[in-house]
C-alpha atoms as a PDB file:
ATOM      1  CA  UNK A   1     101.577 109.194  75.592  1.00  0.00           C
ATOM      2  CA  UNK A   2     103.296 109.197  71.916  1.00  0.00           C
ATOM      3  CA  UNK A   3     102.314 106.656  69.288  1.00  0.00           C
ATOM      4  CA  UNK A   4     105.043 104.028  67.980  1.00  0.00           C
ATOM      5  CA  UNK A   5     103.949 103.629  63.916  1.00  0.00           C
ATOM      6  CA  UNK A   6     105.322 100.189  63.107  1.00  0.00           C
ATOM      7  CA  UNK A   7     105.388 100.126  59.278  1.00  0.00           C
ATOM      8  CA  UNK A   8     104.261  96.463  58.642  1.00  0.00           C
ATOM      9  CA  UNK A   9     104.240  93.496  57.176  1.00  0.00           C
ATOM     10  CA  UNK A  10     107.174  94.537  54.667  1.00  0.00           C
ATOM     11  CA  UNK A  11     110.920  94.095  55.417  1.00  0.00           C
ATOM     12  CA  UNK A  12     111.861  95.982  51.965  1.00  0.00           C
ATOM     13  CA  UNK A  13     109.981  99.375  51.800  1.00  0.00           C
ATOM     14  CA  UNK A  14     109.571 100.458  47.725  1.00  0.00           C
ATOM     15  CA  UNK A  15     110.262 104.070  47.182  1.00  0.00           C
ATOM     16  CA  UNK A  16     106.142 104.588  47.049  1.00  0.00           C
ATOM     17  CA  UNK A  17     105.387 103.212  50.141  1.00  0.00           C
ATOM     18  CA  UNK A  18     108.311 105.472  51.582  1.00  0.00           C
ATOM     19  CA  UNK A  19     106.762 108.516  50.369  1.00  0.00           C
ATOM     20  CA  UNK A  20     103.143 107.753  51.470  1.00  0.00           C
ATOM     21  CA  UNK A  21     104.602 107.084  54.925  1.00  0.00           C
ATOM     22  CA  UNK A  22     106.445 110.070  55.057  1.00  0.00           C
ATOM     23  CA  UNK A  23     103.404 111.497  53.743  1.00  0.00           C
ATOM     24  CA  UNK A  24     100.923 111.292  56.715  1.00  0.00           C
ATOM     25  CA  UNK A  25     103.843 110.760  59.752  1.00  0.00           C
ATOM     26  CA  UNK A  26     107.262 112.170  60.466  1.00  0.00           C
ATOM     27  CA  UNK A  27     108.489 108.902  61.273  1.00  0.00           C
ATOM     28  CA  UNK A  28     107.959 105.456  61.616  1.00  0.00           C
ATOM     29  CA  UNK A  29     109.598 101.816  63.044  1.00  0.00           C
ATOM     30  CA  UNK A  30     110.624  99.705  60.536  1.00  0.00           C
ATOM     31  CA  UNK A  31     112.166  95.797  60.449  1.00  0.00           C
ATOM     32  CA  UNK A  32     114.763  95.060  57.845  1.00  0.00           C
ATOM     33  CA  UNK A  33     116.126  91.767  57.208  1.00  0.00           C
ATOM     34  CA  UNK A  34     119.830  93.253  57.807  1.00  0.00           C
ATOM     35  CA  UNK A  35     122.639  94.200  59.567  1.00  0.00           C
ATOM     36  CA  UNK A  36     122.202  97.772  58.809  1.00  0.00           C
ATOM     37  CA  UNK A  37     121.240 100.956  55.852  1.00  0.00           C
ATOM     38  CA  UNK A  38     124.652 100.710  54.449  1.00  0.00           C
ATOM     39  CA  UNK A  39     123.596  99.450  50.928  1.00  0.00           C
ATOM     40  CA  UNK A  40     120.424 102.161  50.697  1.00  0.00           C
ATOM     41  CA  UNK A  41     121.589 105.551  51.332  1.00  0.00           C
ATOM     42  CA  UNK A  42     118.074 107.325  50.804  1.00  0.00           C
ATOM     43  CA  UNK A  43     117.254 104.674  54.235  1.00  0.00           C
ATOM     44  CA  UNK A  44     120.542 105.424  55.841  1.00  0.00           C
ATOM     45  CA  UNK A  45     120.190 109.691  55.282  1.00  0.00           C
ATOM     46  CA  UNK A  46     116.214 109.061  56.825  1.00  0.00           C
ATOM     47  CA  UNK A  47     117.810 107.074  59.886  1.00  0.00           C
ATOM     48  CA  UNK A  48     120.479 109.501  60.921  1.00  0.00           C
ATOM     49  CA  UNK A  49     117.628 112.390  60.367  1.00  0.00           C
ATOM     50  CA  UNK A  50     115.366 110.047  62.819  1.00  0.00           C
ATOM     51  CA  UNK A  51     112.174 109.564  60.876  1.00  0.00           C
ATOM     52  CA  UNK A  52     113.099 105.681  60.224  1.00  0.00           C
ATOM     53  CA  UNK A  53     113.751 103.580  63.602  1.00  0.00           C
ATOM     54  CA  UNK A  54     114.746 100.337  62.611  1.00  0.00           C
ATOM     55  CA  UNK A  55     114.820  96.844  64.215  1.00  0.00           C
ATOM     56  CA  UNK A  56     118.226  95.385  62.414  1.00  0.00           C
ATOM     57  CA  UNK A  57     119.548  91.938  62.627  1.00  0.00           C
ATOM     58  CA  UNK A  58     122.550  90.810  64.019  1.00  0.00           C
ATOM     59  CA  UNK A  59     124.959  89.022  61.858  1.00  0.00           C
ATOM     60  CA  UNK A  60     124.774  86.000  64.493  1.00  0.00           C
ATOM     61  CA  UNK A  61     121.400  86.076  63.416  1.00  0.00           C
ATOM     62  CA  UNK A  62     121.873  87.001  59.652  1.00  0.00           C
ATOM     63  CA  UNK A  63     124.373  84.256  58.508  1.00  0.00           C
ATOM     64  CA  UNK A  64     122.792  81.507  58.747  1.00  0.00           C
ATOM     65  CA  UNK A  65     119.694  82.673  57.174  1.00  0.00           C
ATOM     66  CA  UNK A  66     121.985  84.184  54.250  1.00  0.00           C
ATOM     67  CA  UNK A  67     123.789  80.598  53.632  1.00  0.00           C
ATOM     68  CA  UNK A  68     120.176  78.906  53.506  1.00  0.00           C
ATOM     69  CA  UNK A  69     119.112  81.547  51.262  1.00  0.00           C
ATOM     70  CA  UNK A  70     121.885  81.210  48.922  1.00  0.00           C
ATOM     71  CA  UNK A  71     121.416  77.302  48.684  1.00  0.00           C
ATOM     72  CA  UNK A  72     117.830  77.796  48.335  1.00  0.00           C
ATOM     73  CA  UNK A  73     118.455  79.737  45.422  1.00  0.00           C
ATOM     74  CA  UNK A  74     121.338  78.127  43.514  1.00  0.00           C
ATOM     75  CA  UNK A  75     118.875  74.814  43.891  1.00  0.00           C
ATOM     76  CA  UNK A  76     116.165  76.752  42.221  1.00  0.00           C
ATOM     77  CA  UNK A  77     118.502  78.753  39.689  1.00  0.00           C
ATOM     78  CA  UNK A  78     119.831  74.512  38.048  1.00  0.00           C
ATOM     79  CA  UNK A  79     116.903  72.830  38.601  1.00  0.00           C
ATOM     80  CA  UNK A  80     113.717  75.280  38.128  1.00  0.00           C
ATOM     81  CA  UNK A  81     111.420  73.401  41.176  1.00  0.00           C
ATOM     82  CA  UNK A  82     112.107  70.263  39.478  1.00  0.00           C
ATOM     83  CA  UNK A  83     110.915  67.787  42.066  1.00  0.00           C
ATOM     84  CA  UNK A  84     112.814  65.019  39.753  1.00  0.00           C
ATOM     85  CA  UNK A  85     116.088  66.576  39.963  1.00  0.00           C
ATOM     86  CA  UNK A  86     115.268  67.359  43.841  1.00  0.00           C
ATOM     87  CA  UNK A  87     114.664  63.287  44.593  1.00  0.00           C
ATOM     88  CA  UNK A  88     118.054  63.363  42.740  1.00  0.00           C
ATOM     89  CA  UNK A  89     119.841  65.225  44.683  1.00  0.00           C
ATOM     90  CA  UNK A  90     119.024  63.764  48.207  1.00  0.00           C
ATOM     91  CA  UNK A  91     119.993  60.334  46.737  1.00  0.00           C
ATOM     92  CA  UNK A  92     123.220  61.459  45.115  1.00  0.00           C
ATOM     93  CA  UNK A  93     124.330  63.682  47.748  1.00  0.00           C
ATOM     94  CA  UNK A  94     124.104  61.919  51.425  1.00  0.00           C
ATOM     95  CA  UNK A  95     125.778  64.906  53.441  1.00  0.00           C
ATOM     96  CA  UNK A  96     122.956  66.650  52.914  1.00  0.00           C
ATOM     97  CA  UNK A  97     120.879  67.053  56.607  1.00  0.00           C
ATOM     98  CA  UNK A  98     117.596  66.582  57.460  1.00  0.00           C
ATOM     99  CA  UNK A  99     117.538  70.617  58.674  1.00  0.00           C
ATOM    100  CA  UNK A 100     120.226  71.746  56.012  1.00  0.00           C
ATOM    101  CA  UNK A 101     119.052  70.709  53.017  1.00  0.00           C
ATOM    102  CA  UNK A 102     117.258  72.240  50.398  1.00  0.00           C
ATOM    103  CA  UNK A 103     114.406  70.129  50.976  1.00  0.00           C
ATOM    104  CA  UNK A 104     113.845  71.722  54.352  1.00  0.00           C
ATOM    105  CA  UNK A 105     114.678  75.156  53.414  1.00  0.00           C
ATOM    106  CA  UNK A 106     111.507  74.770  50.998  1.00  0.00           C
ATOM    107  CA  UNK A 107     109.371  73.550  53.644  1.00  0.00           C
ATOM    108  CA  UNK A 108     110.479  76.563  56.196  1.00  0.00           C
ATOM    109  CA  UNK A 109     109.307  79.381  52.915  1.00  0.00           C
ATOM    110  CA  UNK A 110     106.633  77.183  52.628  1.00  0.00           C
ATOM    111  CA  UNK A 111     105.669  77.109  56.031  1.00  0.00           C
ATOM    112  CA  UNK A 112     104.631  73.496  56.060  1.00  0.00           C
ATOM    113  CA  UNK A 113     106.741  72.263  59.294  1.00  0.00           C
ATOM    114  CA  UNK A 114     104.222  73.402  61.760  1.00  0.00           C
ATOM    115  CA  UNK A 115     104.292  70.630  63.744  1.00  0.00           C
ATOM    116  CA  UNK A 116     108.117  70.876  64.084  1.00  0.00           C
ATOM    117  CA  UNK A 117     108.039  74.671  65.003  1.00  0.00           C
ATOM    118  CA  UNK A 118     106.731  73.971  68.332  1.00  0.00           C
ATOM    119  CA  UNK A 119     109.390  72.217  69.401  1.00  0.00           C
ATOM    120  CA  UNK A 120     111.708  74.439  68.048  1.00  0.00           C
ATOM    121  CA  UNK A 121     113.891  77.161  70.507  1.00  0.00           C
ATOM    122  CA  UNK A 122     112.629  80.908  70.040  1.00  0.00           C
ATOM    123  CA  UNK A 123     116.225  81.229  68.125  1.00  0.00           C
ATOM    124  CA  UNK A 124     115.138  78.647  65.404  1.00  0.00           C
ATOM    125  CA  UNK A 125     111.886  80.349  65.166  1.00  0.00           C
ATOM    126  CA  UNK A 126     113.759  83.377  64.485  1.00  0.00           C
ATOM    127  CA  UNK A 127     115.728  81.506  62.304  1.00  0.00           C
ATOM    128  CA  UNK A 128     112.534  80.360  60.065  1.00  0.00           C
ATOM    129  CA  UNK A 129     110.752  83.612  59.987  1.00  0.00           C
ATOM    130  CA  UNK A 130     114.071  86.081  59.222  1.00  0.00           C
ATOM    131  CA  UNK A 131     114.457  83.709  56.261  1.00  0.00           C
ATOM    132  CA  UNK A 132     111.253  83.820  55.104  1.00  0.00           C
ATOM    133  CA  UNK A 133     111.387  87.418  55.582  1.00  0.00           C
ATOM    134  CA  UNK A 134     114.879  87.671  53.423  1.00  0.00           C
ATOM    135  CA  UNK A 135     112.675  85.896  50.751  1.00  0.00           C
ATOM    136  CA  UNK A 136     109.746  87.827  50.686  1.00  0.00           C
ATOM    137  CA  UNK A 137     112.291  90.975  50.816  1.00  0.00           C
ATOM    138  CA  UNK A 138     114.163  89.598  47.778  1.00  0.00           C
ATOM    139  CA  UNK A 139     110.804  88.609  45.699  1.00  0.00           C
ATOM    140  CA  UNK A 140     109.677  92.729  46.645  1.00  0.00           C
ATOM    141  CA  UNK A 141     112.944  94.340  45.071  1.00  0.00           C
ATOM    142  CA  UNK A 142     113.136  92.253  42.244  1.00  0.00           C
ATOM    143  CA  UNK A 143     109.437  93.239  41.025  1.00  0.00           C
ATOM    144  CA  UNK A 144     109.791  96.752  42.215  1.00  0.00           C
ATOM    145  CA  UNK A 145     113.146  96.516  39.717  1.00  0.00           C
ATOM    146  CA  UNK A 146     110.678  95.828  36.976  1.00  0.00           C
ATOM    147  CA  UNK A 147     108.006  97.925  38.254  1.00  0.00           C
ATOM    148  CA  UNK A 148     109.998 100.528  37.571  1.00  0.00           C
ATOM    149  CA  UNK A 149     111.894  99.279  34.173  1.00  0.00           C
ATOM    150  CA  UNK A 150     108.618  99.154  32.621  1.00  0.00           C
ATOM    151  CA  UNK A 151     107.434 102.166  33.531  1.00  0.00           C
ATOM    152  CA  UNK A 152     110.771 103.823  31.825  1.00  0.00           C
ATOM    153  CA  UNK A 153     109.944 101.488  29.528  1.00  0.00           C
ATOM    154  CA  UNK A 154     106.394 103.004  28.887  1.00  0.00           C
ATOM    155  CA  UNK A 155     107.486 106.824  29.052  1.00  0.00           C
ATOM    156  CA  UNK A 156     110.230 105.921  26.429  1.00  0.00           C
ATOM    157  CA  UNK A 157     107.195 104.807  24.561  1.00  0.00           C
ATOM    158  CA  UNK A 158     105.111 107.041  25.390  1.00  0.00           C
ATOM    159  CA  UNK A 159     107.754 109.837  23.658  1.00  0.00           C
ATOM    160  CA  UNK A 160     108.102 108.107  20.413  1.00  0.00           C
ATOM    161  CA  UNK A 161     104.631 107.573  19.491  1.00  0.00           C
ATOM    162  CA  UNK A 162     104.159 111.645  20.383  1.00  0.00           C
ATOM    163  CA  UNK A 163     107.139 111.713  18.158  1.00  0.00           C
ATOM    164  CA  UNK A 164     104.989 110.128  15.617  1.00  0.00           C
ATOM    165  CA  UNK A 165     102.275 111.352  16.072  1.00  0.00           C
ATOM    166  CA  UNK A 166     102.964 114.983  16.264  1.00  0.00           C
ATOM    167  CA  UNK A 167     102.863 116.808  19.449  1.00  0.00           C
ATOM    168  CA  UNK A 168      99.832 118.254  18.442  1.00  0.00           C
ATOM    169  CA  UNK A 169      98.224 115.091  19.042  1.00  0.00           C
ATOM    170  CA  UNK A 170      99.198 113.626  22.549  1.00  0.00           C
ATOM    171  CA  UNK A 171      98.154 110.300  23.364  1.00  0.00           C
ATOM    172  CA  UNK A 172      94.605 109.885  24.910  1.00  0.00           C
ATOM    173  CA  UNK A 173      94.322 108.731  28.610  1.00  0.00           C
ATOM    174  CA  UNK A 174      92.590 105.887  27.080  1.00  0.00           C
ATOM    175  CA  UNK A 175      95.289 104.824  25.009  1.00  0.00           C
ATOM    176  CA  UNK A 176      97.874 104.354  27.297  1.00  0.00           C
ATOM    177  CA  UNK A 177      98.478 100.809  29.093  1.00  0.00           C
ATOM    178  CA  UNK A 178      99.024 100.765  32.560  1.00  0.00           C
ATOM    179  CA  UNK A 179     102.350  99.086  32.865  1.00  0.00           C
ATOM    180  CA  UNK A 180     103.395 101.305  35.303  1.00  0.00           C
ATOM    181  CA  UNK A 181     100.313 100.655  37.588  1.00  0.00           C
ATOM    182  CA  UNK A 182     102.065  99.710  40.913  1.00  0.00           C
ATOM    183  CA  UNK A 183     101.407  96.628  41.995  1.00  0.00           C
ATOM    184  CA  UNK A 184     100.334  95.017  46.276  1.00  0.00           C
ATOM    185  CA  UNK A 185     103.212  93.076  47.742  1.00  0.00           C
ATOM    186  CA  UNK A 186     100.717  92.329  49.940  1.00  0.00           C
ATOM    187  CA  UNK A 187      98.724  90.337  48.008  1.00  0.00           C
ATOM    188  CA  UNK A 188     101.247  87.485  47.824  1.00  0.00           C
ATOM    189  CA  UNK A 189     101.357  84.908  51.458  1.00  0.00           C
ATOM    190  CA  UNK A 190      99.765  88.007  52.846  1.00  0.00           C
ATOM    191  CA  UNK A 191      99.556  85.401  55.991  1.00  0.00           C
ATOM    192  CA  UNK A 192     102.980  84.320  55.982  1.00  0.00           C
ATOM    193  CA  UNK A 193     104.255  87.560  55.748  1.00  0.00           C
ATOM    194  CA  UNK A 194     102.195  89.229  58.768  1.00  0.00           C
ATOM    195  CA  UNK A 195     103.143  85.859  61.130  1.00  0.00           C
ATOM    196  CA  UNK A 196     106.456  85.707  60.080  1.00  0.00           C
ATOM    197  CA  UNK A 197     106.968  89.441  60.631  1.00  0.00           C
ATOM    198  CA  UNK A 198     105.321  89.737  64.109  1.00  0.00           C
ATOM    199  CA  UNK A 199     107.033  87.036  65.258  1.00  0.00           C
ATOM    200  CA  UNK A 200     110.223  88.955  64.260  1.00  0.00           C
ATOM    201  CA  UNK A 201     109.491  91.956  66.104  1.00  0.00           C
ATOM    202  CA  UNK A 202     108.433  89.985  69.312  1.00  0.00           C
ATOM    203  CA  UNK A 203     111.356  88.615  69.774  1.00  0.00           C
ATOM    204  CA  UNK A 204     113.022  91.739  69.073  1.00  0.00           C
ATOM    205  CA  UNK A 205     111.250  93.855  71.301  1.00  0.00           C
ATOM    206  CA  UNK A 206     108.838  95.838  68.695  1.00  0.00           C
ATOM    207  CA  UNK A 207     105.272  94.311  69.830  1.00  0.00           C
ATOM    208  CA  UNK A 208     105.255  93.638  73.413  1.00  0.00           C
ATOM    209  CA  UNK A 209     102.258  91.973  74.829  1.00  0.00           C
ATOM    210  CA  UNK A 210     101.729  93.869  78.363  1.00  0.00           C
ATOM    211  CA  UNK A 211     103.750  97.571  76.801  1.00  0.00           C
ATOM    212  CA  UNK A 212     102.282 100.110  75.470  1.00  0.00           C
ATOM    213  CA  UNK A 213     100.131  99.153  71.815  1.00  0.00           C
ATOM    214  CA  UNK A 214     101.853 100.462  68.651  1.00  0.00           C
ATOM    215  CA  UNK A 215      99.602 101.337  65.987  1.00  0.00           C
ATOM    216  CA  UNK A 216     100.415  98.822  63.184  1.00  0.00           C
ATOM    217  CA  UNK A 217     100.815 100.836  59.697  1.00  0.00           C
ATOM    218  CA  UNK A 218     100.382  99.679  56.136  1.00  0.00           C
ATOM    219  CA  UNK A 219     100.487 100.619  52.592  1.00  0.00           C
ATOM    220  CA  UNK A 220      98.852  97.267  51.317  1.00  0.00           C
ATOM    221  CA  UNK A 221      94.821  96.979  50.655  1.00  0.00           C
ATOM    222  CA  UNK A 222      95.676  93.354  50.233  1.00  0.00           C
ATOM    223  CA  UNK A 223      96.753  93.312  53.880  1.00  0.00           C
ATOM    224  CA  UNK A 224      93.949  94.914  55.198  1.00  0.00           C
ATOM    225  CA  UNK A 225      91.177  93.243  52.993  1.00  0.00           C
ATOM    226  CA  UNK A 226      93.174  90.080  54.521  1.00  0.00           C
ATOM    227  CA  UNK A 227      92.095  91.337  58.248  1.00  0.00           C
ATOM    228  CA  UNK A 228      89.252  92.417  57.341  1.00  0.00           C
ATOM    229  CA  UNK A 229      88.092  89.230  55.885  1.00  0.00           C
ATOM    230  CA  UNK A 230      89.534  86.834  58.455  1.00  0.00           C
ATOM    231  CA  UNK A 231      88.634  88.312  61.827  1.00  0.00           C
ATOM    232  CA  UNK A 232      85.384  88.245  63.595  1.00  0.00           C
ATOM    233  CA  UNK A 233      85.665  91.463  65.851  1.00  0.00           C
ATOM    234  CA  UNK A 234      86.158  94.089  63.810  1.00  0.00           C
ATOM    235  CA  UNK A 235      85.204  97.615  64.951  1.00  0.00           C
ATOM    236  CA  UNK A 236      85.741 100.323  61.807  1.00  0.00           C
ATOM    237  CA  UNK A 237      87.086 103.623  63.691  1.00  0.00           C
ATOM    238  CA  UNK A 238      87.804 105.980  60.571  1.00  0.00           C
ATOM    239  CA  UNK A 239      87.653 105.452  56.801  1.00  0.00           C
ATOM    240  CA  UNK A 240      88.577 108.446  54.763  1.00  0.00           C
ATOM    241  CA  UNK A 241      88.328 107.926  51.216  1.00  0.00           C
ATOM    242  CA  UNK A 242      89.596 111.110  50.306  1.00  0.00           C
ATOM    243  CA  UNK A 243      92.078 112.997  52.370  1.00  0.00           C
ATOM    244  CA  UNK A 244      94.166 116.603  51.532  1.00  0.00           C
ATOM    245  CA  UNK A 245      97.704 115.838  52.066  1.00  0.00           C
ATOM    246  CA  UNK A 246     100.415 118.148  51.377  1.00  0.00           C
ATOM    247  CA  UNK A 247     103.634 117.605  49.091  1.00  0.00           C
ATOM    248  CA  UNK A 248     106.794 116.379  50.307  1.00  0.00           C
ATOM    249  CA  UNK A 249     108.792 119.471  50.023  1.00  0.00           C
ATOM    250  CA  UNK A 250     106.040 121.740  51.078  1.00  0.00           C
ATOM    251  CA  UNK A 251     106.738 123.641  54.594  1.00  0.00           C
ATOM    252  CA  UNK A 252     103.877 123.083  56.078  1.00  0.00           C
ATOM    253  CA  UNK A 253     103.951 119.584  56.469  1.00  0.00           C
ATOM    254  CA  UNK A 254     105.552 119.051  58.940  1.00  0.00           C
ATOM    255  CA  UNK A 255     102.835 120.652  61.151  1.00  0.00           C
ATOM    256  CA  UNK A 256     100.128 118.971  59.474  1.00  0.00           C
ATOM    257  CA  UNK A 257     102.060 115.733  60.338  1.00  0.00           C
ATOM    258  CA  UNK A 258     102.139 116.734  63.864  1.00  0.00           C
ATOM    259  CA  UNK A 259      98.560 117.633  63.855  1.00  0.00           C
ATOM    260  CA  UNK A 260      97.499 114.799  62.211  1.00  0.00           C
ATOM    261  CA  UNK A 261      99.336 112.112  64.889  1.00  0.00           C
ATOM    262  CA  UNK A 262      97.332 114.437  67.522  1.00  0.00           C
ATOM    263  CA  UNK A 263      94.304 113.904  65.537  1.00  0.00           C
ATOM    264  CA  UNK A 264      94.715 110.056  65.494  1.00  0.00           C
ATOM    265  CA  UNK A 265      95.586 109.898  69.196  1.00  0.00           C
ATOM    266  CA  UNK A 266      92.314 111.097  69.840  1.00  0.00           C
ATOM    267  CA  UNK A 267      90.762 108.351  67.405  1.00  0.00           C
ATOM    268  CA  UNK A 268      92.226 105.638  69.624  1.00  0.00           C
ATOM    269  CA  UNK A 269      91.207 107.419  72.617  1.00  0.00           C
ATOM    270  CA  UNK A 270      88.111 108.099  71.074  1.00  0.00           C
ATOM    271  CA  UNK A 271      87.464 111.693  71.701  1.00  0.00           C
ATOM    272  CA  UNK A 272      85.023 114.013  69.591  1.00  0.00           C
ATOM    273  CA  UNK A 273      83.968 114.009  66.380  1.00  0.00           C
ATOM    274  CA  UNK A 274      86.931 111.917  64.102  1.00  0.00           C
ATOM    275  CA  UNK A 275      86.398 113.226  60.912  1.00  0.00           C
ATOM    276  CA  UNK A 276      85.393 117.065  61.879  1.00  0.00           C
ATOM    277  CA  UNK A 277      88.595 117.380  64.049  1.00  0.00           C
ATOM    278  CA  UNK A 278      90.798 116.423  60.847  1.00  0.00           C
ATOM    279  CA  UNK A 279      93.357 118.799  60.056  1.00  0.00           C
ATOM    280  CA  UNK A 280      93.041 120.787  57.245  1.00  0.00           C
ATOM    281  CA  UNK A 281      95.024 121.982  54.318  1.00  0.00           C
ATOM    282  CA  UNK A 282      94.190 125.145  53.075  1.00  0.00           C
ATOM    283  CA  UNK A 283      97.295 125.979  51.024  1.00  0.00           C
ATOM    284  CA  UNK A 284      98.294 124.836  47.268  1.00  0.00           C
ATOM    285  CA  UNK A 285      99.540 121.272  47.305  1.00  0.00           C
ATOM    286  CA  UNK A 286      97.403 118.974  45.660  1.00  0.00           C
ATOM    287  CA  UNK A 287      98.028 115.731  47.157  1.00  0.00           C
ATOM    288  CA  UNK A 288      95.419 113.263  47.868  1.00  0.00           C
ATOM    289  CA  UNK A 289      95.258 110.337  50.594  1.00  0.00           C
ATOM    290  CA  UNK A 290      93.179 107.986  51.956  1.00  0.00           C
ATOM    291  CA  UNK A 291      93.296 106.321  55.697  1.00  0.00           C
ATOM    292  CA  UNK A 292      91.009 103.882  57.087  1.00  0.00           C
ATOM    293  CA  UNK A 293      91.363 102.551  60.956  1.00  0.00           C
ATOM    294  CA  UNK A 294      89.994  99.325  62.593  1.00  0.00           C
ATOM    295  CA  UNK A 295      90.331  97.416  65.687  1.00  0.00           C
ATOM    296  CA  UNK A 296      90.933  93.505  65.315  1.00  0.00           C
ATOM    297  CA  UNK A 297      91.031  91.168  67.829  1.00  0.00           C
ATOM    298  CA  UNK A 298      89.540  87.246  68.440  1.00  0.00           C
ATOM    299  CA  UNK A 299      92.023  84.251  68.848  1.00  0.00           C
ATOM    300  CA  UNK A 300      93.310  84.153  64.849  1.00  0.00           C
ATOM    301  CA  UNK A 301      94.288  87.669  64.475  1.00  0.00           C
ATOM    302  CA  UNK A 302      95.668  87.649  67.906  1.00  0.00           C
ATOM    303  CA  UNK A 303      97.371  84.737  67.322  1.00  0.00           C
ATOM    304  CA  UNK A 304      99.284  86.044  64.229  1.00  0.00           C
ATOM    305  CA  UNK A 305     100.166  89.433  65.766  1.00  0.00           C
ATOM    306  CA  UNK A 306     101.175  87.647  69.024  1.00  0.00           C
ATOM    307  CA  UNK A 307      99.389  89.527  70.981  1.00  0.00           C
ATOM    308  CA  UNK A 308      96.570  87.767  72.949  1.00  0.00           C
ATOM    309  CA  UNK A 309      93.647  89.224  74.402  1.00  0.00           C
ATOM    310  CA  UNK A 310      93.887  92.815  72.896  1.00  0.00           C
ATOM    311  CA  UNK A 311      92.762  94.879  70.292  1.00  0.00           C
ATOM    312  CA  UNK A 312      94.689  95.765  67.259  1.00  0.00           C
ATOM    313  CA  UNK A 313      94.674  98.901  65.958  1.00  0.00           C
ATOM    314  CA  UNK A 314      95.951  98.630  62.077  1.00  0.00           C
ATOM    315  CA  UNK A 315      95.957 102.011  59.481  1.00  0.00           C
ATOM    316  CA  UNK A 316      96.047 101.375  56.178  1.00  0.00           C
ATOM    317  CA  UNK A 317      97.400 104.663  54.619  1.00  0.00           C
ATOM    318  CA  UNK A 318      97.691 105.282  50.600  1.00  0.00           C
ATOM    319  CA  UNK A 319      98.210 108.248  47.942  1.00  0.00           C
ATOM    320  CA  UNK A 320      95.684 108.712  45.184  1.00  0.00           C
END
């Protein structure tokens, strides 16, 4: 029996989350809102080497979530939310639909047509989760753009005032802001994101309710807190505060890796003592991790990861 790591609940993976996850396993399963890696070489060199498997989109599938997406956002670019100009707009423009719209298209990020949804097909619930998926994907690069403008931002700061200073006198740890702190996707519709992504990769074949149980992988302490908070059978398997992890380019990784999904296996299996089986490190790199494990389960959280009536193993992995 192997283990399927589904990265979750992000369609857009930053370049931090891609190195903790490459970090701890030597792949993972990944959903991105698209037809393909074309656009991302660093993703598309990772997918021919096999450490991403990804669950891509059709372009039946794509389109029309790309034409809503791009009238969503020329609405919002003119009229900045302005429910005004909105009431404007449906009067003014009659060939406007009551499911093309841009009215609608807010509702379906918003998530406030429940009581539609259930009448819907499974392809129009595709529909409405891919394109709040393309959203949330398009809200995560545009902040990991700044994320990381401000933090060139910062070091180009950083070197003038040692300029000015003197390099004798290098900035104190205390003195330095922490613009390029990374921020938690996951913090933001951290519901949304996990129903509209499961719902995604049940339809495409990812989570299957009577196959074999992937273990769901995160990045996000938001996401986890989340689970944590909203589900009343939790049972806490492993949480390592403080785990030795080696460097990307050291050799020896790639057998700790190894090791380390062996080690887990026996976690879910629950064999031995978890934390006294944990592979060391015992060469130079540096690198610190943490992992904690849990089992979820009860009607809400197996609800949202459409999966009824089993536990859910989730891993929240993260570099110190």
């Amino acid at each position: 029996m192997t283990i399927k790591f589904l990265f979750f609940p992000f369609t857009h993976i930053t370049q931090n989350q891609l190195d903790t996850l490459l970090t701890f396993f030597p792949s993972f399963h990944h959903l991105p809102v698209s037809l393909d890696f074309k656009q991302n070489q660093v993703l598309q060199n990772l997918f021919e080497q096999g450490k991403i498997t990804p669950f891509f989109s059709s372009a039946k599938e794509l389109e029309p979530v790309e034409q809503k997406l791009e009238q969503y956002l020329a609405w919002a670019s003119i009229h900045k939310g302005n429910q005004v100009n909105l009431k404007s707009i449906l009067r003014d423009t009659p060939y406007f639909t009551s499911d093309t719209h841009v009215a609608a298209i807010k509702s379906q990020i918003k998530g406030t047509q429940e009581d539609i949804v259930s009448a819907e097909s499974a392809e129009s619930v595709l529909q409405r989760d891919l394109l709040f998926l393309k959203m949330a994907q398009l809200f995560d690069e545009q902040n990991e753009r700044i994320d990381l403008e401000l933090k060139n931002l910062d070091k180009t700061r950083k070197k003038m005032v040692s300029v000015l200073r003197g390099l004798e006198e290098p900035l104190r740890k205390d003195q330095s802001d922490k613009t390029g702190d990374n921020q938690d996707f996951g913090t933001v519709m951290t519901r949304e994101r996990i129903s509209a992504w499961s719902g995604c990769m049940a339809q495409k074949g990812g989570i299957k309710p009577d196959g074999d149980m992937p273990l769901f992988v995160t990045t996000s302490e938001a996401v986890f807190d989340y689970l944590e908070s909203n589900c009343k059978d939790i049972v806490n398997t492993l949480d390592i505060d403080q785990i030795k992890v080696h460097e990307n380019c050291c050799e020896n990784k790639s057998k700790w890796q190894h090791q380390f999904c062996d080690y887990l296996m026996g976690v879910i299996q629950g064999n031995g003592n978890r934390e006294n089986n944990l592979p060391k490190i015992k060469d130079g790199c540096s690198f610190l991790g943490q992992i904690k494990f849990s089992y979820f389960s009860g009607n809400g959280i197996n609800n949202l990861f459409n999966m009824s009536d089993r536990q859910i193993p989730v891993c929240l992995i993260k570099l110190k």
